[in-house]
PDB file of N, CA and C in Angstrom:
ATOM      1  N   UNK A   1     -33.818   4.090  -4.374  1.00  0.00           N
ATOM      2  CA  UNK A   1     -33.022   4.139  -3.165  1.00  0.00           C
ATOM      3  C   UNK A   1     -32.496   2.743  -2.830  1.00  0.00           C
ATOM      4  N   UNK A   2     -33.314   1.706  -3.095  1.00  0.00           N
ATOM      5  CA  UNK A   2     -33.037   0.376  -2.447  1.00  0.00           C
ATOM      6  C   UNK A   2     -31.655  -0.071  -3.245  1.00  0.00           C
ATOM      7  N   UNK A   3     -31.558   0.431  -4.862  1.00  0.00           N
ATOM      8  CA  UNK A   3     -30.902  -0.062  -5.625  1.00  0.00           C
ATOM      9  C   UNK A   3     -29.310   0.314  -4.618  1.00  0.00           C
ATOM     10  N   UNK A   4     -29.326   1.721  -5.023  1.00  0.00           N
ATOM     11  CA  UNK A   4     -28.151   2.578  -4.293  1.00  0.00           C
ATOM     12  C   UNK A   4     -27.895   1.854  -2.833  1.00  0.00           C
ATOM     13  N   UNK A   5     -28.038   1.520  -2.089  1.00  0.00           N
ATOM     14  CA  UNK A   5     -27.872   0.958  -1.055  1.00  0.00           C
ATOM     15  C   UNK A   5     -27.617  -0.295  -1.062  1.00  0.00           C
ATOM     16  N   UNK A   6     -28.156  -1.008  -1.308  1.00  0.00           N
ATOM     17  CA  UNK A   6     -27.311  -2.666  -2.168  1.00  0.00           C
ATOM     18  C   UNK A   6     -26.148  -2.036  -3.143  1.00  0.00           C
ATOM     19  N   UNK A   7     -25.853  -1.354  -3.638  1.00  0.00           N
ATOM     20  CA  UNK A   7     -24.691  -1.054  -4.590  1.00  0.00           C
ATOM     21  C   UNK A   7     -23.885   0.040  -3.162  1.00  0.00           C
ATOM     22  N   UNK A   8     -23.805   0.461  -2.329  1.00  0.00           N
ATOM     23  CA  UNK A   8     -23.386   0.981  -1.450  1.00  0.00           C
ATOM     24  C   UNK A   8     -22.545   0.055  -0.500  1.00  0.00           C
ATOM     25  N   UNK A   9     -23.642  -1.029  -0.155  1.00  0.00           N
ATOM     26  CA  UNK A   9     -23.227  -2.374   1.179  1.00  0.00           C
ATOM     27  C   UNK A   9     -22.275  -2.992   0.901  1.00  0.00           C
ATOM     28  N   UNK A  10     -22.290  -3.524  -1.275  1.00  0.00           N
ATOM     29  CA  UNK A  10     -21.654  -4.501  -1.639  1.00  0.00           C
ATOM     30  C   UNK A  10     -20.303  -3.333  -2.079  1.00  0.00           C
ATOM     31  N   UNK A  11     -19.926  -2.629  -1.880  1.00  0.00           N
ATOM     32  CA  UNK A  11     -18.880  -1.628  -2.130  1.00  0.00           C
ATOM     33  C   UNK A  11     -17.976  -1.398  -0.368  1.00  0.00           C
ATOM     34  N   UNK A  12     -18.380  -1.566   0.077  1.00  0.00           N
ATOM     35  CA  UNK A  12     -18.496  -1.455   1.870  1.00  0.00           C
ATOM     36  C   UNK A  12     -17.845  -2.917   1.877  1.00  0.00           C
ATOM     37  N   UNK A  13     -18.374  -4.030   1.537  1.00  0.00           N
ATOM     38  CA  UNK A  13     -18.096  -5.017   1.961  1.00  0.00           C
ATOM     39  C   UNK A  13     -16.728  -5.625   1.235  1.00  0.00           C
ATOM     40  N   UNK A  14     -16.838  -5.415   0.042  1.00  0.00           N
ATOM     41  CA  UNK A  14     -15.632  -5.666  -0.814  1.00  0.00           C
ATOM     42  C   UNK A  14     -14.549  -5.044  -0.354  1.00  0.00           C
ATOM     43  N   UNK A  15     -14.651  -3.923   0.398  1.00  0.00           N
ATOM     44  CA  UNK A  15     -13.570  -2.884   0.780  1.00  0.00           C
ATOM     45  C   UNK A  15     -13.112  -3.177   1.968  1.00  0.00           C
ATOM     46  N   UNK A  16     -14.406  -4.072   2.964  1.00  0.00           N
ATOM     47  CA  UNK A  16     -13.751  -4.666   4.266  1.00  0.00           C
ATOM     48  C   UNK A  16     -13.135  -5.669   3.705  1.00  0.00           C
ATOM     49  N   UNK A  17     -13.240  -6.441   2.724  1.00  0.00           N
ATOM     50  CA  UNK A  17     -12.892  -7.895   2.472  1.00  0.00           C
ATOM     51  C   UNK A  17     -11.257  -7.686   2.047  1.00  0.00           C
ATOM     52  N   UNK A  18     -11.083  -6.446   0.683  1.00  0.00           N
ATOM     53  CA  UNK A  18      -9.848  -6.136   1.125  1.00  0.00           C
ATOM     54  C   UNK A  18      -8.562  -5.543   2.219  1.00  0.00           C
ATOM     55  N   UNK A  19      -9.312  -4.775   2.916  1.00  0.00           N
ATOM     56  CA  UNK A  19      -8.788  -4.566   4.237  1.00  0.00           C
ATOM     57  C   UNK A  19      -8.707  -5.844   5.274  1.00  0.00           C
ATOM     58  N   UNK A  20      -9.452  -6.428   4.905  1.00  0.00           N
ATOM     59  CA  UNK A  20      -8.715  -8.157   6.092  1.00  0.00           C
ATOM     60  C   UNK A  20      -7.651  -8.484   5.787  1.00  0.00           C
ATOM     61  N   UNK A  21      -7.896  -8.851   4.207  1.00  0.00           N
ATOM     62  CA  UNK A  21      -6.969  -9.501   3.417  1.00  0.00           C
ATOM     63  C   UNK A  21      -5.357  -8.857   3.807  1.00  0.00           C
ATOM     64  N   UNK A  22      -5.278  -7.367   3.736  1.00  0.00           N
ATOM     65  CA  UNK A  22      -3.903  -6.751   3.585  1.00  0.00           C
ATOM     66  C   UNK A  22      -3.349  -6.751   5.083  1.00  0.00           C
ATOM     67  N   UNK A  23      -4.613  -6.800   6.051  1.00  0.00           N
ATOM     68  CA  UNK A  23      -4.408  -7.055   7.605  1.00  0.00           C
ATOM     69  C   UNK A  23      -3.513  -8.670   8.063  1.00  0.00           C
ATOM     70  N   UNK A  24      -4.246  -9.482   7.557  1.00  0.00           N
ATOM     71  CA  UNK A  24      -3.759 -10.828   7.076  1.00  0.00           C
ATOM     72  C   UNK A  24      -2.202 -10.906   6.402  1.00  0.00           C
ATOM     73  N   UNK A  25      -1.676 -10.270   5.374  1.00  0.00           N
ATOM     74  CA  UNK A  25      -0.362 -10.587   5.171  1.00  0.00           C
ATOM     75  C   UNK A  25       0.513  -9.344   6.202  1.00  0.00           C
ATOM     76  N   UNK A  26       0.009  -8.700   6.019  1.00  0.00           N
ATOM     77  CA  UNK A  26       0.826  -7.611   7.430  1.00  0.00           C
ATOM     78  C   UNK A  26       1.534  -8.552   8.248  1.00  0.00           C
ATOM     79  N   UNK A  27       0.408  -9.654   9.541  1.00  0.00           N
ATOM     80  CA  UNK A  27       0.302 -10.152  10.429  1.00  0.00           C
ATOM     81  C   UNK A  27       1.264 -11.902   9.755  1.00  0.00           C
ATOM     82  N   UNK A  28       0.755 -11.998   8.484  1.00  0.00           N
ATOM     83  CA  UNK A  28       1.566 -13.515   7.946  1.00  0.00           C
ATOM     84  C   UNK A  28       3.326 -13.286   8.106  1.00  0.00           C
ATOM     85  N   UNK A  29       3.588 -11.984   7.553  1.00  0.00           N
ATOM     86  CA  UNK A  29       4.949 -11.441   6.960  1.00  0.00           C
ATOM     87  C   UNK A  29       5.445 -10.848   8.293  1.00  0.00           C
ATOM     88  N   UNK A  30       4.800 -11.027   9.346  1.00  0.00           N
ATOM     89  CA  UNK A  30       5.428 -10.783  10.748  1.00  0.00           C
ATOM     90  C   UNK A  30       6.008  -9.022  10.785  1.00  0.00           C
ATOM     91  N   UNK A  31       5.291  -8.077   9.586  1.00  0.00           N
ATOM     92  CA  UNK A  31       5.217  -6.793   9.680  1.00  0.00           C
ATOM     93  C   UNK A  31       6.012  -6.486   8.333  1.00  0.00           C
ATOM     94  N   UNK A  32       7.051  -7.474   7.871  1.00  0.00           N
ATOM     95  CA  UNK A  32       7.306  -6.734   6.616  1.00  0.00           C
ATOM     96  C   UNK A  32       6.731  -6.449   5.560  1.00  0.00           C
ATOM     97  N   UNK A  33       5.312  -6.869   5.346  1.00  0.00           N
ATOM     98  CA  UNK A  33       4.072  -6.882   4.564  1.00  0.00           C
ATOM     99  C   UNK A  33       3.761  -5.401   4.710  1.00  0.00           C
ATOM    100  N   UNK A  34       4.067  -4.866   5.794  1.00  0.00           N
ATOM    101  CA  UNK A  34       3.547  -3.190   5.880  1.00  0.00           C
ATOM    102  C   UNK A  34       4.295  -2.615   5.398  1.00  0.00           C
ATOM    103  N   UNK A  35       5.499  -3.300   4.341  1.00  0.00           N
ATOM    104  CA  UNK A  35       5.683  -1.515   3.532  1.00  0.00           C
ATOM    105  C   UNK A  35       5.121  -2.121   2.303  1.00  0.00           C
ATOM    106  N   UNK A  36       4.153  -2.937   1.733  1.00  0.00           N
ATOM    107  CA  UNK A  36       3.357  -2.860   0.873  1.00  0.00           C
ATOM    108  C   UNK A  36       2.252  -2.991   1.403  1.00  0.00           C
ATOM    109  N   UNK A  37       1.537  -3.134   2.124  1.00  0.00           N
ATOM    110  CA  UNK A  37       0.043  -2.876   2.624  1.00  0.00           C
ATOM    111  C   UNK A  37      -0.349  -1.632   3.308  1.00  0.00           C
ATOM    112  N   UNK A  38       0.132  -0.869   3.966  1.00  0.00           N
ATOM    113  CA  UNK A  38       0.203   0.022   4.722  1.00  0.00           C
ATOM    114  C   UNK A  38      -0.393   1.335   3.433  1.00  0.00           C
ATOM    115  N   UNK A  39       0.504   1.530   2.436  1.00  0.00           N
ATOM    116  CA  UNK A  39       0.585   2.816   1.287  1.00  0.00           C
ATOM    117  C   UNK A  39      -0.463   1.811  -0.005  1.00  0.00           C
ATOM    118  N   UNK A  40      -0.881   0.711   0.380  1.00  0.00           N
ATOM    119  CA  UNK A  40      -2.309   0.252  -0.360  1.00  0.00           C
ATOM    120  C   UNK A  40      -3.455   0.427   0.613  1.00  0.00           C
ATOM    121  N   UNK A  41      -2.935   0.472   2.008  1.00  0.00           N
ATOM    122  CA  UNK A  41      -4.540   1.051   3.018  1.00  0.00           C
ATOM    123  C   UNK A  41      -4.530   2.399   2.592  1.00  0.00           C
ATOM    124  N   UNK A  42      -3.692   3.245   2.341  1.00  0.00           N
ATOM    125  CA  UNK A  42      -3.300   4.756   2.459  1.00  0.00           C
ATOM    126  C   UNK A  42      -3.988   4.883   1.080  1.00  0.00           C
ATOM    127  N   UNK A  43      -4.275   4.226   0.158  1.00  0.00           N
ATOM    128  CA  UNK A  43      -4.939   4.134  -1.431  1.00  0.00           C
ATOM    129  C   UNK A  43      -6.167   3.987  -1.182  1.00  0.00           C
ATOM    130  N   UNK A  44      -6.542   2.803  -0.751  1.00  0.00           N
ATOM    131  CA  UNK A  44      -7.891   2.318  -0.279  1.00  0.00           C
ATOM    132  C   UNK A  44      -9.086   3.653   0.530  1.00  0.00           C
ATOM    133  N   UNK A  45      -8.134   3.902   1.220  1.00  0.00           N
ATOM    134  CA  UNK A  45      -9.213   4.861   2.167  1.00  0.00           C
ATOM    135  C   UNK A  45      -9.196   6.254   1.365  1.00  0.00           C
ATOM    136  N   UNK A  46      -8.409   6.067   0.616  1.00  0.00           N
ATOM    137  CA  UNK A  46      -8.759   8.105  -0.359  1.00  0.00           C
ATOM    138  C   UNK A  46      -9.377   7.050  -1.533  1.00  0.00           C
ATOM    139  N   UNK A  47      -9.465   6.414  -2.371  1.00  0.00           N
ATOM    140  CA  UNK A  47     -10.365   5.529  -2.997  1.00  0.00           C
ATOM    141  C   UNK A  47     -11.596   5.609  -2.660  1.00  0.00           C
ATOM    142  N   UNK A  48     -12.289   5.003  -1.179  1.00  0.00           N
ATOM    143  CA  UNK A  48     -13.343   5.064  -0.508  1.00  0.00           C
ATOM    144  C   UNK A  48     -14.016   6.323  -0.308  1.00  0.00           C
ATOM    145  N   UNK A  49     -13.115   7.480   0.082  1.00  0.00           N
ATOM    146  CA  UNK A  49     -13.805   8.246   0.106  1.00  0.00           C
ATOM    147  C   UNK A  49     -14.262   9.107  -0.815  1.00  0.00           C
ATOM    148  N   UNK A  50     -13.449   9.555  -2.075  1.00  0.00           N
ATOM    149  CA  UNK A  50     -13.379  10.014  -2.931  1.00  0.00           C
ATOM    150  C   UNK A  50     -14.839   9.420  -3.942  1.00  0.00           C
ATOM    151  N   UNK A  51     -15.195   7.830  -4.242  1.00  0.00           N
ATOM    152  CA  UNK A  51     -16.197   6.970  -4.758  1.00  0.00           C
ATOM    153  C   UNK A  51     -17.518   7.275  -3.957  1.00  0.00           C
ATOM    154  N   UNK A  52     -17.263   7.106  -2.487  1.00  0.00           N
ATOM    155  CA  UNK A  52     -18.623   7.740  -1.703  1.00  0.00           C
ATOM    156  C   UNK A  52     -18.730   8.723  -2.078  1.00  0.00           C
ATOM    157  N   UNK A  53     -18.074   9.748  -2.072  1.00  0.00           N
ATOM    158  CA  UNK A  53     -18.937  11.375  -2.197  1.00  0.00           C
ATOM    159  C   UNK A  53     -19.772  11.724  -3.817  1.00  0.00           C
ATOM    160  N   UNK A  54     -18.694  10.806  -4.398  1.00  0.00           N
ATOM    161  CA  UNK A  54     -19.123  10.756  -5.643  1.00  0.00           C
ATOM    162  C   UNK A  54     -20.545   9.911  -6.484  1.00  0.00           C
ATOM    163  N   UNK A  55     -20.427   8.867  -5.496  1.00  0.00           N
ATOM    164  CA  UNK A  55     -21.844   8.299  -5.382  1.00  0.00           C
ATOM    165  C   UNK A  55     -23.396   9.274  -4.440  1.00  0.00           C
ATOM    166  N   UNK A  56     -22.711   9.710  -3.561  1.00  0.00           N
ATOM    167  CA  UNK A  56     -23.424  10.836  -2.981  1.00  0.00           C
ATOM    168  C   UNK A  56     -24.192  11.391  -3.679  1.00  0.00           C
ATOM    169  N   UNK A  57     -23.390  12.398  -4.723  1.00  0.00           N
ATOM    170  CA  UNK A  57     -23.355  13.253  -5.583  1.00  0.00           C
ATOM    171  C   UNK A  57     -24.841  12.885  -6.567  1.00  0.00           C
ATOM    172  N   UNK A  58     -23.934  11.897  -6.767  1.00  0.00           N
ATOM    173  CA  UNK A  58     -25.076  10.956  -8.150  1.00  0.00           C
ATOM    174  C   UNK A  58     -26.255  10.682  -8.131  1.00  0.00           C
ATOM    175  N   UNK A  59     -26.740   9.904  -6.578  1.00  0.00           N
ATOM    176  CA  UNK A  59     -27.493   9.998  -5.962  1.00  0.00           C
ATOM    177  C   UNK A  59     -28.875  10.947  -5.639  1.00  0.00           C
ATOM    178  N   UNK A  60     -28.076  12.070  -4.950  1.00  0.00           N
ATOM    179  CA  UNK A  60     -28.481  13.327  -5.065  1.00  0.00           C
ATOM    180  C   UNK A  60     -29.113  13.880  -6.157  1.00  0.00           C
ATOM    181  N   UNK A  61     -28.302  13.962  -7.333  1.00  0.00           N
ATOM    182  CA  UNK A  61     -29.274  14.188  -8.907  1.00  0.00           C
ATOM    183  C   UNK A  61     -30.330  13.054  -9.237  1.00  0.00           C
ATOM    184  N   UNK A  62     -30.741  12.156  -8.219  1.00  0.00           N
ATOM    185  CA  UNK A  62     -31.414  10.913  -9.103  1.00  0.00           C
ATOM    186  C   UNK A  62     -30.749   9.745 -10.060  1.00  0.00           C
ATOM    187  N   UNK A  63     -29.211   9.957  -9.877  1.00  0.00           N
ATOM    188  CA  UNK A  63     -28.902   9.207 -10.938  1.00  0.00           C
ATOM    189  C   UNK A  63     -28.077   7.894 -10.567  1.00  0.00           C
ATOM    190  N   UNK A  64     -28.415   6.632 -11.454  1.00  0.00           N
ATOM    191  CA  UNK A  64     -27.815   5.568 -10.795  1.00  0.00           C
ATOM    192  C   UNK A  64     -26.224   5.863 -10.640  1.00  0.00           C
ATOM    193  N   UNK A  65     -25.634   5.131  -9.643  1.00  0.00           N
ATOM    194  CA  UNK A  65     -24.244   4.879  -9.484  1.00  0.00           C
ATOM    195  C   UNK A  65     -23.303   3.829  -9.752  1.00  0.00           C
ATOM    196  N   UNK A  66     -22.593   3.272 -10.166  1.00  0.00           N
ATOM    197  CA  UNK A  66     -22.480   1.750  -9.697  1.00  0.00           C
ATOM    198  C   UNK A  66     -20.486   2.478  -9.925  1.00  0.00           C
ATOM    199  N   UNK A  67     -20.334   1.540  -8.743  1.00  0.00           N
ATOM    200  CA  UNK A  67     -18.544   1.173  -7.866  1.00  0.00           C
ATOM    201  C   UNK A  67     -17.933   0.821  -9.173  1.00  0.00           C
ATOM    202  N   UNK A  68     -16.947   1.225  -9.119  1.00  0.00           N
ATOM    203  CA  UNK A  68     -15.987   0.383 -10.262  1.00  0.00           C
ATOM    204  C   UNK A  68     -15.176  -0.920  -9.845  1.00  0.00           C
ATOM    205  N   UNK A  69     -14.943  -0.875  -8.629  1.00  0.00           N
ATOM    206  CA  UNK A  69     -14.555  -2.252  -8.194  1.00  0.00           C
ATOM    207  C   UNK A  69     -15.259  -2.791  -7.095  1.00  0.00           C
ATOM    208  N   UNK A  70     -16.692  -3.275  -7.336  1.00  0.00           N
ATOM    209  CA  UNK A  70     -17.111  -3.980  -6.237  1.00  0.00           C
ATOM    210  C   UNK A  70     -17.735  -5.243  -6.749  1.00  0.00           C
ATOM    211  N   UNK A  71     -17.617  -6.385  -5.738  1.00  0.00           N
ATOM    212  CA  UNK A  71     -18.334  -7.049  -6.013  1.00  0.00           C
ATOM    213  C   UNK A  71     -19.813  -7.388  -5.449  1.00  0.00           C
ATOM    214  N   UNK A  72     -20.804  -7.776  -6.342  1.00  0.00           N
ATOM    215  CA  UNK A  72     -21.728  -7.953  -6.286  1.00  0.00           C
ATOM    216  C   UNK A  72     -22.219  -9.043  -5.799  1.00  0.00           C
ATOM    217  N   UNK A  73     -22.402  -8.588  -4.206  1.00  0.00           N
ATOM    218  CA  UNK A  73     -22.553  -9.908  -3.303  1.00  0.00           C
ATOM    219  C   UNK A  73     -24.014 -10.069  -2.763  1.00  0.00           C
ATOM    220  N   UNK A  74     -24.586  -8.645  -2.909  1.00  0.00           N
ATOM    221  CA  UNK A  74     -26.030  -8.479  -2.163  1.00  0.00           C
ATOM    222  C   UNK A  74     -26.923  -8.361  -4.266  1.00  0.00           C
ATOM    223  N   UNK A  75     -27.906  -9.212  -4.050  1.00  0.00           N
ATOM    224  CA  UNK A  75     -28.489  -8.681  -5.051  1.00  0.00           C
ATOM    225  C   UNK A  75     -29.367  -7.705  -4.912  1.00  0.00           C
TER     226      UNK A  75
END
Protein backbone atom coordinates (compact mmCIF):
# COMPACT_ATOMS: atom_id res chain seq x y z
CA UNK A 1 0.00 0.00 0.00
CA UNK A 2 2.72 2.47 1.07
CA UNK A 3 4.40 1.83 -2.34
CA UNK A 4 1.02 2.77 -4.33
CA UNK A 5 0.57 5.88 -2.50
CA UNK A 6 4.06 7.41 -2.93
CA UNK A 7 3.55 6.41 -6.68
CA UNK A 8 -0.04 8.06 -6.39
CA UNK A 9 1.29 11.63 -4.49
CA UNK A 10 4.27 11.82 -6.95
CA UNK A 11 1.67 11.48 -9.99
CA UNK A 12 -0.69 14.17 -8.15
CA UNK A 13 2.13 16.36 -7.80
CA UNK A 14 3.71 16.26 -11.22
CA UNK A 15 0.19 16.92 -12.53
CA UNK A 16 -0.17 20.02 -10.16
CA UNK A 17 3.30 21.07 -11.27
CA UNK A 18 2.02 20.92 -14.81
CA UNK A 19 -1.13 22.66 -14.26
CA UNK A 20 0.83 25.82 -12.67
CA UNK A 21 3.06 25.77 -15.32
CA UNK A 22 0.15 26.07 -18.23
CA UNK A 23 -1.67 28.55 -15.56
CA UNK A 24 1.61 30.59 -15.72
CA UNK A 25 1.83 31.09 -19.58
CA UNK A 26 -2.05 31.59 -19.84
CA UNK A 27 -1.47 34.60 -17.33
CA UNK A 28 2.41 35.50 -19.12
CA UNK A 29 0.62 35.59 -22.80
CA UNK A 30 -2.04 37.94 -21.24
CA UNK A 31 -4.72 35.00 -22.36
CA UNK A 32 -3.50 34.13 -25.75
CA UNK A 33 -1.70 31.13 -24.20
CA UNK A 34 -5.36 29.71 -23.70
CA UNK A 35 -5.86 28.46 -27.03
CA UNK A 36 -2.91 26.20 -26.34
CA UNK A 37 -3.24 25.53 -22.67
CA UNK A 38 -6.79 25.41 -22.16
CA UNK A 39 -7.32 21.91 -24.85
CA UNK A 40 -3.80 20.65 -22.92
CA UNK A 41 -5.87 21.18 -19.39
CA UNK A 42 -8.85 19.50 -21.37
CA UNK A 43 -5.96 16.44 -22.04
CA UNK A 44 -4.55 16.54 -18.68
CA UNK A 45 -7.72 16.03 -16.71
CA UNK A 46 -9.13 12.91 -19.03
CA UNK A 47 -5.30 11.72 -18.70
CA UNK A 48 -5.71 11.95 -14.82
CA UNK A 49 -8.59 10.38 -14.67
CA UNK A 50 -8.49 7.71 -16.99
CA UNK A 51 -4.50 6.63 -15.15
CA UNK A 52 -6.34 6.86 -11.63
CA UNK A 53 -9.01 4.42 -12.28
CA UNK A 54 -6.62 2.44 -13.90
CA UNK A 55 -4.25 2.44 -11.10
CA UNK A 56 -7.34 1.76 -8.94
CA UNK A 57 -7.96 -1.17 -10.85
CA UNK A 58 -4.38 -2.53 -10.43
CA UNK A 59 -4.33 -1.93 -7.09
CA UNK A 60 -7.38 -3.68 -6.38
CA UNK A 61 -5.89 -7.04 -7.98
CA UNK A 62 -2.70 -6.58 -5.76
CA UNK A 63 -0.75 -5.48 -8.52
CA UNK A 64 1.98 -2.84 -8.68
CA UNK A 65 1.20 0.32 -10.77
CA UNK A 66 3.58 2.83 -11.78
CA UNK A 67 2.37 6.46 -13.90
CA UNK A 68 3.85 6.74 -17.16
CA UNK A 69 4.66 10.27 -16.74
CA UNK A 70 5.49 11.06 -13.27
CA UNK A 71 8.12 12.18 -11.60
CA UNK A 72 9.63 10.64 -8.81
CA UNK A 73 9.79 13.16 -6.16
CA UNK A 74 8.62 11.23 -2.94
CA UNK A 75 10.78 8.14 -2.47
Amino acid sequence: VEDQAKEALNFNITLGIIGIVLTIITVVTFGIGAVLTVPLGILLGIAWLVLTIMAGLKANEGQYYRYPFALRLIK
